[in-house]
Protein backbone atom coordinates (compact mmCIF):
# COMPACT_ATOMS: atom_id res chain seq x y z
CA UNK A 1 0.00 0.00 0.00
CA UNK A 2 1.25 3.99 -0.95
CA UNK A 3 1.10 5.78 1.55
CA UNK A 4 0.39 9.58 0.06
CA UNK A 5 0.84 12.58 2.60
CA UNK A 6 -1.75 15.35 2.31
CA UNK A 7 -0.94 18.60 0.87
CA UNK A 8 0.10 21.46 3.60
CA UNK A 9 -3.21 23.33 4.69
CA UNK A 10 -2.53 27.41 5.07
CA UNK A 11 -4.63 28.84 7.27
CA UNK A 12 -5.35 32.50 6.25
CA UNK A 13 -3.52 34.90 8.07
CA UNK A 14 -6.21 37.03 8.16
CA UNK A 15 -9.93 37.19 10.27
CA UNK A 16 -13.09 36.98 8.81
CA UNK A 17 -14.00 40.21 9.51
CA UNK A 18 -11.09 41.09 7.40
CA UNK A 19 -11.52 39.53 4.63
CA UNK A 20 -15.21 40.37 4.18
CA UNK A 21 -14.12 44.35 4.32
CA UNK A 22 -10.96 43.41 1.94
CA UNK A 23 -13.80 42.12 -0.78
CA UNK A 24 -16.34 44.39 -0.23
CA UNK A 25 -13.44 47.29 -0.63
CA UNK A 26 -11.92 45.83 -3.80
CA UNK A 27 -15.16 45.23 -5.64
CA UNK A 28 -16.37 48.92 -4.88
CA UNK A 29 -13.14 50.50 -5.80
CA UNK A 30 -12.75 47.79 -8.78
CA UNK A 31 -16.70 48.97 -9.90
CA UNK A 32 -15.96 52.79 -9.37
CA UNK A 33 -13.15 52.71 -11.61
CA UNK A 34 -14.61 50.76 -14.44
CA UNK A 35 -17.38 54.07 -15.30
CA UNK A 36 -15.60 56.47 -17.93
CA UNK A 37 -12.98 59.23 -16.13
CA UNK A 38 -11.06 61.72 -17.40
CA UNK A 39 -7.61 60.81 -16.12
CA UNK A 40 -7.41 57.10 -17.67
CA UNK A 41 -4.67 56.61 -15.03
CA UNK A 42 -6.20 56.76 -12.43
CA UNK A 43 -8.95 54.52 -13.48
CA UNK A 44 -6.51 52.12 -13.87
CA UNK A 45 -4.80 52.38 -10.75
CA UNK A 46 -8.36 51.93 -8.89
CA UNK A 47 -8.89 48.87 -10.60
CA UNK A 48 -5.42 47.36 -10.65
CA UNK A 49 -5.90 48.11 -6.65
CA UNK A 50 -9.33 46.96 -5.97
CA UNK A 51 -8.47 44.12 -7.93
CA UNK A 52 -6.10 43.29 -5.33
CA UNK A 53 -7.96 43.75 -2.61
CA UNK A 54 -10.44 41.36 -3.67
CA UNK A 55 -7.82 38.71 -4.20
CA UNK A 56 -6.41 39.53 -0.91
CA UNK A 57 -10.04 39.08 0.51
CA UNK A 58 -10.74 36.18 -0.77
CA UNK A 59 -7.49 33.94 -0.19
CA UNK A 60 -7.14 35.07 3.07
CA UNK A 61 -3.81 36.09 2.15
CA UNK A 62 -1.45 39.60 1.55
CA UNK A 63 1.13 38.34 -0.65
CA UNK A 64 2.79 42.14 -0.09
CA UNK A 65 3.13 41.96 3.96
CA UNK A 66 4.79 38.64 3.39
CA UNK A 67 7.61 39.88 0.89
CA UNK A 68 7.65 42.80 3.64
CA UNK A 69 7.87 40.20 6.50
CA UNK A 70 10.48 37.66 4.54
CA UNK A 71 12.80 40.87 3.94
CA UNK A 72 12.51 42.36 6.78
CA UNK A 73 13.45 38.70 8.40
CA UNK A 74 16.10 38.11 6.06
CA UNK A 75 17.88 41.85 6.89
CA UNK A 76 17.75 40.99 10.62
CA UNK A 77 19.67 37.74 9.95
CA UNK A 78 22.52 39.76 8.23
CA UNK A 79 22.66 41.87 11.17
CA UNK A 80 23.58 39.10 14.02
């Protein structure tokens, strides 16, 4: 018989509570800068950010404050 280990479960690092306002933030800002602006930029900053936001709502995850974390880990190792 194979014996086949499970695959790692990741528990979000984030409540419920903030994940729910990390959706609900992303879709507005994602749906406000879909209508027609002036500044095209802009627009696409909104969405590019909402769109994140939703992501990050919805794994349960912040890929950004983990690159944060793992550098500012790895800078306090070359310090000792």
């Amino acid at each position: 018989m194979i014996f086949r280990s499970k695959p790692p479960v990741i528990a979000p690092a984030m409540s419920t509570g903030e994940r729910t306002a990390s959706v609900l933030a992303g879709l507005f800002l994602a749906a406000v800068a879909v209508r027609p602006r002036p500044n095209r930029l802009l627009s696409v900053l909104a969405l590019a950010t909402g769109s994140y936001l939703a992501y990050r709502g919805a794994t349960g995850t912040c890929p950004l404050s983990e690159a944060i974390e793992d550098r500012v880990h790895c800078s306090e190792k070359s310090h000792r």
